[in-house]
Protein backbone atom coordinates (compact mmCIF):
# COMPACT_ATOMS: atom_id res chain seq x y z
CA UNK A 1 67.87 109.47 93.12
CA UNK A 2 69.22 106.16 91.93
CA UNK A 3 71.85 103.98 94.81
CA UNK A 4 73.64 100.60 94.67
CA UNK A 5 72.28 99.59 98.07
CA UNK A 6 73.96 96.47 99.81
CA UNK A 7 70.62 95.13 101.78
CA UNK A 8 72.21 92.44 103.23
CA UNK A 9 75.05 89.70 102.59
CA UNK A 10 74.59 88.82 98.66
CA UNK A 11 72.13 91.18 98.43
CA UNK A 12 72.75 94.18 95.80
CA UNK A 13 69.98 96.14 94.14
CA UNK A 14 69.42 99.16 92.72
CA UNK A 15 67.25 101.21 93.86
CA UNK A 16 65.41 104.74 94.11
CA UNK A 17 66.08 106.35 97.27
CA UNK A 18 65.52 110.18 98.73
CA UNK A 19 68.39 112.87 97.74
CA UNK A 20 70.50 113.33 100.95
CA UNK A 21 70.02 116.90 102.72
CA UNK A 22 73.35 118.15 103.54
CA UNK A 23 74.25 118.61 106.98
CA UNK A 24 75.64 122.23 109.08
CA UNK A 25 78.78 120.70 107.83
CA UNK A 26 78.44 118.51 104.72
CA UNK A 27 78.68 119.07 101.36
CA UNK A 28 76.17 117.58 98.59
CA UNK A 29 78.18 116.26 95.85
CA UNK A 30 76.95 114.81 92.32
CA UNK A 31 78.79 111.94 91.81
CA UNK A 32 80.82 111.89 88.45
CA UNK A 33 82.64 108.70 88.91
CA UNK A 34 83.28 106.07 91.79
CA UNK A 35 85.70 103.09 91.47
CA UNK A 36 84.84 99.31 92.19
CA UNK A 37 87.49 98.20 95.00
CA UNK A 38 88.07 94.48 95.26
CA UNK A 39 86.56 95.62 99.08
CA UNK A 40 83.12 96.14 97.62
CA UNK A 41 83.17 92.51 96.98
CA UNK A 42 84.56 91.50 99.92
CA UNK A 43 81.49 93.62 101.50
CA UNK A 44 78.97 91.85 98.98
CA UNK A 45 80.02 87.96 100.47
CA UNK A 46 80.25 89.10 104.15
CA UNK A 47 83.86 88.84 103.73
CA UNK A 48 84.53 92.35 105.40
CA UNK A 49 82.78 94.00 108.17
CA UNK A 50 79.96 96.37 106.88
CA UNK A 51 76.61 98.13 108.19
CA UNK A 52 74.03 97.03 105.86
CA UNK A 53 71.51 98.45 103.83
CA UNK A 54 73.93 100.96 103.09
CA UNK A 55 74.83 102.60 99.63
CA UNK A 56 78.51 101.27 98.46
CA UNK A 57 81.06 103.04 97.25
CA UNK A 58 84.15 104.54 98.90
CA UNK A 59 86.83 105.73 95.87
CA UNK A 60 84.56 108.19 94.65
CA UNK A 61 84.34 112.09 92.85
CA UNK A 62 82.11 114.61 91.93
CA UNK A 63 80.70 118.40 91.83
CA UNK A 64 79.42 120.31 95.17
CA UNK A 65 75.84 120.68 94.51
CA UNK A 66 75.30 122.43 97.92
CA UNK A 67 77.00 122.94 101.33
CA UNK A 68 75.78 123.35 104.85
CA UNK A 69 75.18 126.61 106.49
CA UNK A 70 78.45 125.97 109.03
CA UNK A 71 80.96 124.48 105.36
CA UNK A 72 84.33 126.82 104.62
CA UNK A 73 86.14 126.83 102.32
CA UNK A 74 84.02 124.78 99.93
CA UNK A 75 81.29 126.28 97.27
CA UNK A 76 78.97 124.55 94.84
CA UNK A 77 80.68 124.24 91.99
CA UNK A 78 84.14 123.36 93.18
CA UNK A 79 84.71 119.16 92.01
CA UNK A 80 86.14 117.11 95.09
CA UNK A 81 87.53 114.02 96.14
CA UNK A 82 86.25 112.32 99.15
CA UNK A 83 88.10 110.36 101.90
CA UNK A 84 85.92 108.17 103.38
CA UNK A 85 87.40 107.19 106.37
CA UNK A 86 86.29 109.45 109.15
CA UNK A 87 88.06 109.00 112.98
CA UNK A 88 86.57 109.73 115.62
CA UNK A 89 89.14 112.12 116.74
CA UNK A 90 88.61 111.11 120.62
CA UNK A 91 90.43 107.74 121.26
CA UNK A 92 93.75 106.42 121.78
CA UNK A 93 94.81 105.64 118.71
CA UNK A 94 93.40 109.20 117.33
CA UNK A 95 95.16 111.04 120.03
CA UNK A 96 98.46 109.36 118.97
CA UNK A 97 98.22 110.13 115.17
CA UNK A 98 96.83 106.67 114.10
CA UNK A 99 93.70 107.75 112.52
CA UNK A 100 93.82 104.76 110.63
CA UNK A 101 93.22 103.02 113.38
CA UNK A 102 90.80 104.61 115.17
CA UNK A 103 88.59 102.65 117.93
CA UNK A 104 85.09 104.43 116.24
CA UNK A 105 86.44 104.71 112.83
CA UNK A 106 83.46 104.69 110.23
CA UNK A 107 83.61 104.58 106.81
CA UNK A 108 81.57 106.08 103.69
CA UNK A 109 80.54 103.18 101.69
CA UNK A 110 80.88 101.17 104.41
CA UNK A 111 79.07 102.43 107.32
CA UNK A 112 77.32 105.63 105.76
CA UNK A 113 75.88 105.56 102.32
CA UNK A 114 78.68 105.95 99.93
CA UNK A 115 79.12 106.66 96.39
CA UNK A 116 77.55 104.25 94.00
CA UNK A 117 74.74 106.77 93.50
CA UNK A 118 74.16 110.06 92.33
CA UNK A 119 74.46 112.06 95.27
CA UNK A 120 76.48 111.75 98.32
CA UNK A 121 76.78 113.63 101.59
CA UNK A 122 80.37 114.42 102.10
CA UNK A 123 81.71 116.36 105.61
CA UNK A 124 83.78 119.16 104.99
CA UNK A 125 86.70 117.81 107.26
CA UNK A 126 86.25 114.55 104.39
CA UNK A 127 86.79 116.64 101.29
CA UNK A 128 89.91 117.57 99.41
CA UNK A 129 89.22 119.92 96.21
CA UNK A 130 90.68 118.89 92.61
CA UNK A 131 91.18 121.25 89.65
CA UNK A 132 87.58 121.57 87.39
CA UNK A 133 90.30 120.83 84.15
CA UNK A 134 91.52 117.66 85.76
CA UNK A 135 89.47 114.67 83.92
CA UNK A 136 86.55 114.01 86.40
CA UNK A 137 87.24 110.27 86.20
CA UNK A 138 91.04 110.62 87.09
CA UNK A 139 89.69 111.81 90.87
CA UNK A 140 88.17 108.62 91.29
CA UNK A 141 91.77 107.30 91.73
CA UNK A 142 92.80 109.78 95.07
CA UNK A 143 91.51 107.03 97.27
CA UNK A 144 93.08 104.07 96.71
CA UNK A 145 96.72 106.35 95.52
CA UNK A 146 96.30 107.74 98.91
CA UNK A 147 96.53 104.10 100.70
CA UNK A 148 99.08 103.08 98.45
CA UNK A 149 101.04 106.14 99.52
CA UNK A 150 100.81 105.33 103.29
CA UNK A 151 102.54 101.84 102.82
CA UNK A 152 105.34 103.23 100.15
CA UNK A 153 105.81 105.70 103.62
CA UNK A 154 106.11 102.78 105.74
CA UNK A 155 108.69 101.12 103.11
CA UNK A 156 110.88 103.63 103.43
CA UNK A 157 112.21 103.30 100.05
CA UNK A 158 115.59 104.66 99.99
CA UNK A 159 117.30 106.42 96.99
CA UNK A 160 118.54 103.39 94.84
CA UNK A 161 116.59 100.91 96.55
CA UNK A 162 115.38 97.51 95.11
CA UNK A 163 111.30 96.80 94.69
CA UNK A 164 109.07 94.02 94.42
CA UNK A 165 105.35 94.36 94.11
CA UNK A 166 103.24 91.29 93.77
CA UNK A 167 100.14 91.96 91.71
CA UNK A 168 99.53 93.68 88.45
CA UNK A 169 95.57 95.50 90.03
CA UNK A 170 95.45 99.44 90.93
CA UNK A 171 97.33 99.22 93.71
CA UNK A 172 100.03 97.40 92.45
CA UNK A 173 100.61 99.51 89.40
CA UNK A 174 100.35 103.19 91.28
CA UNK A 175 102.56 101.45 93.93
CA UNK A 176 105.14 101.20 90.92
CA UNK A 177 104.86 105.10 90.06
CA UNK A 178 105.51 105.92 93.52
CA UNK A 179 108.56 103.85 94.07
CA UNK A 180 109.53 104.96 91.27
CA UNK A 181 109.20 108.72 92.23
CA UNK A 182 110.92 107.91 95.41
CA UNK A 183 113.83 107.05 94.15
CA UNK A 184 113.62 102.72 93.44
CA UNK A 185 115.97 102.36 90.04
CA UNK A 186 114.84 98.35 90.44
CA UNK A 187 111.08 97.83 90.19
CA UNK A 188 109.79 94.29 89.54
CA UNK A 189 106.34 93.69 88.76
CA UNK A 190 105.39 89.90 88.98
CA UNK A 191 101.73 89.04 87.70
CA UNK A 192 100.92 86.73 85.20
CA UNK A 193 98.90 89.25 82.65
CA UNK A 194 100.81 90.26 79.86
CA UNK A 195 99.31 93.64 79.15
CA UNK A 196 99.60 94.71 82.82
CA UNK A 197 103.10 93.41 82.70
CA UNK A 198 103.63 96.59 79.74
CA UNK A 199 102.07 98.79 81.16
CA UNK A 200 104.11 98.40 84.19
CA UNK A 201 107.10 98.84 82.12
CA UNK A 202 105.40 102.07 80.63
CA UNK A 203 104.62 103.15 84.30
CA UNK A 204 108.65 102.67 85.46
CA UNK A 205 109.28 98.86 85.77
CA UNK A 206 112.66 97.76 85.02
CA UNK A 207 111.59 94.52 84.70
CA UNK A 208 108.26 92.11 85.30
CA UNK A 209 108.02 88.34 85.89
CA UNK A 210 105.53 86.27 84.82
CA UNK A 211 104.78 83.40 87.57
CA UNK A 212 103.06 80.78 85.20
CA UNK A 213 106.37 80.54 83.72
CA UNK A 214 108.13 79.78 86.86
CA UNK A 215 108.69 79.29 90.48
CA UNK A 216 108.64 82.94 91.89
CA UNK A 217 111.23 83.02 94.86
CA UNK A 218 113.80 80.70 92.99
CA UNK A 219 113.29 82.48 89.68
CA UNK A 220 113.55 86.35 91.31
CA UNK A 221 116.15 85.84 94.26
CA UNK A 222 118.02 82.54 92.72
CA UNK A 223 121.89 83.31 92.21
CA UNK A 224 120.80 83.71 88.12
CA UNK A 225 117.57 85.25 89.19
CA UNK A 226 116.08 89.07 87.97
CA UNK A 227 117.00 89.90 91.99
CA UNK A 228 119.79 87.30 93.21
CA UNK A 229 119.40 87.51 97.13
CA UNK A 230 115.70 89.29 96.70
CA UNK A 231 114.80 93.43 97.16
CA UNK A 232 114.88 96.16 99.40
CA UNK A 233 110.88 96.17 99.83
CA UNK A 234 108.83 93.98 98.87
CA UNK A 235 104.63 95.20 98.47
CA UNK A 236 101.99 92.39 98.59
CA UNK A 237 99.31 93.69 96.46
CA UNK A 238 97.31 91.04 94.74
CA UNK A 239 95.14 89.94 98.63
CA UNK A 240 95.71 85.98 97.71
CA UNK A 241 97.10 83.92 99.92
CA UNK A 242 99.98 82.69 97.50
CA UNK A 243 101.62 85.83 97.12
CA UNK A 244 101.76 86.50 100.70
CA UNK A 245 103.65 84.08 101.57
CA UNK A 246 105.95 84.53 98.89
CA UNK A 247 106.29 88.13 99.86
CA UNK A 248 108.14 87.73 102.71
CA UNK A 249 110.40 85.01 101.32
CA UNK A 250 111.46 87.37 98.27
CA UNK A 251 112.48 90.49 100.65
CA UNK A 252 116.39 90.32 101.22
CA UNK A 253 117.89 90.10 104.56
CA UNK A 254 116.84 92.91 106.52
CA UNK A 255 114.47 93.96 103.59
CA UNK A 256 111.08 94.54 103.98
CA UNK A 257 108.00 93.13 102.89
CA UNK A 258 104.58 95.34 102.97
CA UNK A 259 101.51 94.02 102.99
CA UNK A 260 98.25 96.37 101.24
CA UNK A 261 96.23 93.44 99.52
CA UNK A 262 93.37 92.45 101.69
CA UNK A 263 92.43 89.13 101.90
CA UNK A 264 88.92 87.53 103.60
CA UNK A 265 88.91 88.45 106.92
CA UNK A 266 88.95 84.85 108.77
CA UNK A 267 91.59 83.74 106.19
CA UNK A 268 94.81 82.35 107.14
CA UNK A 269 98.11 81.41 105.44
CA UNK A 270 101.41 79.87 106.84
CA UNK A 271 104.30 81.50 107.25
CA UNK A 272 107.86 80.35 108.89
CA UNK A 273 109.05 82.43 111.82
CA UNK A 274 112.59 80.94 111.28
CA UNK A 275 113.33 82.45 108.18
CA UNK A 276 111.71 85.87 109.67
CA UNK A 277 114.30 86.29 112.86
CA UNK A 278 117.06 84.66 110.82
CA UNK A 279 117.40 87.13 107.62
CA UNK A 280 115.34 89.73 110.03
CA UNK A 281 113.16 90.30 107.73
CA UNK A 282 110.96 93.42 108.66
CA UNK A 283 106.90 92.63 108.16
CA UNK A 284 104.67 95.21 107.75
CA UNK A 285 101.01 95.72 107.20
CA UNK A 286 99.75 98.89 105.83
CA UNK A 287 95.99 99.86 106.82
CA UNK A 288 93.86 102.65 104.77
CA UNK A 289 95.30 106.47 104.09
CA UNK A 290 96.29 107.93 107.36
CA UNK A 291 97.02 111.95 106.76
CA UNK A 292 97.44 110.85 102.47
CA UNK A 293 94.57 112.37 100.54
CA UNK A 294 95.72 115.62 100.14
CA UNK A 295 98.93 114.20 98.68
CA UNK A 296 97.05 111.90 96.49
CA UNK A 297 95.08 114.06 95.27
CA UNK A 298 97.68 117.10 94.68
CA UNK A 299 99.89 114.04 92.91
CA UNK A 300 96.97 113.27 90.67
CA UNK A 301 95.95 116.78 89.76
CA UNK A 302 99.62 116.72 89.12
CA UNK A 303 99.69 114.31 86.31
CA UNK A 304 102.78 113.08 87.91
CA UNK A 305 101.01 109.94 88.67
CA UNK A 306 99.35 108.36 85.60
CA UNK A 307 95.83 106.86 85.79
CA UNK A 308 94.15 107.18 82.76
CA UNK A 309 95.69 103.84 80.96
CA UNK A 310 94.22 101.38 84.97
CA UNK A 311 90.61 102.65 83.55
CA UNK A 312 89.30 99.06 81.95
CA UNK A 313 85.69 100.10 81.80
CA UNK A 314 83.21 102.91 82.36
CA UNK A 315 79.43 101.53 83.40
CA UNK A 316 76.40 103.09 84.53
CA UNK A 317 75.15 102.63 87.99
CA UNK A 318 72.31 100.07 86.62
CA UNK A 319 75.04 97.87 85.70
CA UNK A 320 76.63 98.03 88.74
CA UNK A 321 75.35 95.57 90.66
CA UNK A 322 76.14 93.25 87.95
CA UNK A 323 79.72 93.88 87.42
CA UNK A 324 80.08 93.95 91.61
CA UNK A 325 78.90 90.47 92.31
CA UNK A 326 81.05 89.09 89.62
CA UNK A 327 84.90 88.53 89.85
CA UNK A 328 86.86 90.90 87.52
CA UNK A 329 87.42 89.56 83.93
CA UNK A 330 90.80 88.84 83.09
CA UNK A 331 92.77 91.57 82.50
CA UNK A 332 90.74 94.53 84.20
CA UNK A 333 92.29 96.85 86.56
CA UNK A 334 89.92 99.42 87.61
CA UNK A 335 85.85 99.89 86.55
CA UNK A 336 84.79 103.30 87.09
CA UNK A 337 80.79 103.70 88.29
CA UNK A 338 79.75 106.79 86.39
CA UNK A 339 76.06 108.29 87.41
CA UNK A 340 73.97 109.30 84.19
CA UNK A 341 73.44 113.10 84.07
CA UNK A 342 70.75 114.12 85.76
């Protein structure tokens, strides 16, 4: 079968590897689509901790092709959606709840071979079945909903509350729909693309703010601002380090600002503790999809969360490579990896 295989740091080929045998408790799944997350290009410049050569590829779906003589509950046939973050179930942090941050936590697409292929091996325990009328492209989008849904349950939003995300990409437009399903009747989208900014309204913005045009924080939580004295919760989801430090600084007193863009790891910004204990303003980081799949996936099966209109392309896996080791042309939100029928 055909991978993307990450061979080492700035090296991405394509290339024809042995189908995977499933495991007592795996299932074989042929791919049908598999996201590009800014992470697979942090993981192509060494800018995120990965296992390499490894297959990339972690927001992924497909059809079970076969299952494992010990898999229940699962038959070929059924299409799936994978998490891809598998605890370890022993440690601390697992025994606590925190599978997120598990000790041994390994990931698929990061540590196993993922889904830029067109196979995968999937564990049972990983897999979270989707309706075989749901658009096979629209369960590409479980993953990254389901991380966006662990930091809108760490906001707390509150019926009525105010919103500010920072960062027109995936996750900031299906952070929108879920504040907006939680009960935000202020959403704010700041990002400097036009056509994101409409969509957002489409998706449940009440308003958008275009920072080209003018200083963010003054222009938001200024007394003739969009926000005078800034929002309830503020989400960082654009991963530069401009817009994390203005996310704190835009959160009212006692609001709180959540962080779910990923930046480099080794990067650093500058914030100013003062202002922090002084409004109290509550900083939060939000870390992968602890206990969220199932939700994401039952919301996208749904239709209550809207995905088709964040698709920008569809490429094969030979172009792959390619469009990872490139930054994302202006405009595009999410390019979806789809296998060629085999």
């Amino acid at each position: 079968m055909k991978a993307v295989r990450l061979e080492a740091t700035g090296k991405l080929f394509l290339r024809e590897v042995e189908k995977p045998i499933p495991g007592p408790g795996d299932l074989l799944v042929r791919i049908e689509a598999c996201g590009i997350c800014g992470t697979d290009r942090h993981l192509l410049l060494g800018e995120f901790p990965s296992h390499p050569p490894v297959t990339l590829g972690h927001e992924f779906t497909g059809i079970i092709e076969a299952v494992g003589a010990d898999v229940i509950g699962f038959r070929p046939g059924m299409r799936v959606t994978g998490d891809p973050n598998i605890a370890c179930g022993r440690c601390e942090q697992c025994h606590d709840g925190r599978v997120n941050l598990c000790r041994n936590l390994r990931a698929i697409g990061i540590h196993s071979d993922g889904g830029f292929a067109d196979y995968v091996i999937l564990p049972q325990k990983q897999a979270f079945a989707l309706p075989l009328e749901l658009d096979p492209l629209h369960g590409a989008f479980c993953e990254p909903l389901a991380c966006c849904l662990h930091g809108v349950d760490l906001a707390n939003i509150k019926t009525g509350a105010s919103v500010i995300v920072l960062g027109g990409g995936v996750i900031g437009l299906l952070t929108i729909q879920l504040a907006r399903l939680a009960g935000a009747t202020r959403i704010l989208l700041v990002t400097r693309n036009a056509e994101k900014r409409a969509l957002a309204e489409s998706f449940g913005a009440t308003a958008t703010f275009d920072p080209s045009r003018a200083d963010v924080v003054s222009g938001i939580t200024g007394a003739d601002g969009l926000l005078p004295g800034g929002a309830d919760i503020v989400f960082e989801c654009a991963g530069v380090p401009e817009t994390m430090v203005q996310a704190p600084k835009l959160a009212k007193r006692g609001g709180t600002a959540v962080i779910l863009g990923v930046m480099p790891q080794g990067a650093r910004i500058e914030i100013e503790p003062f202002d922090l204990l002084f409004r109290e303003v509550n900083l939060v980081s939000s870390f992968l999809n602890p206990f969220t799949h199932q939700r994401a996936a039952d919301l996208i099966a749904s239709g209550a969360i809207k995905v088709e209109p964040l698709i920008s392309r569809r490429i094969t896996l030979e172009q792959a490579p390619e469009a990872i080791a490139n930054p994302a042309f202006g405009g595009e939100i999410r390019t979806l990896v789809i296998p060629a029928r085999q």
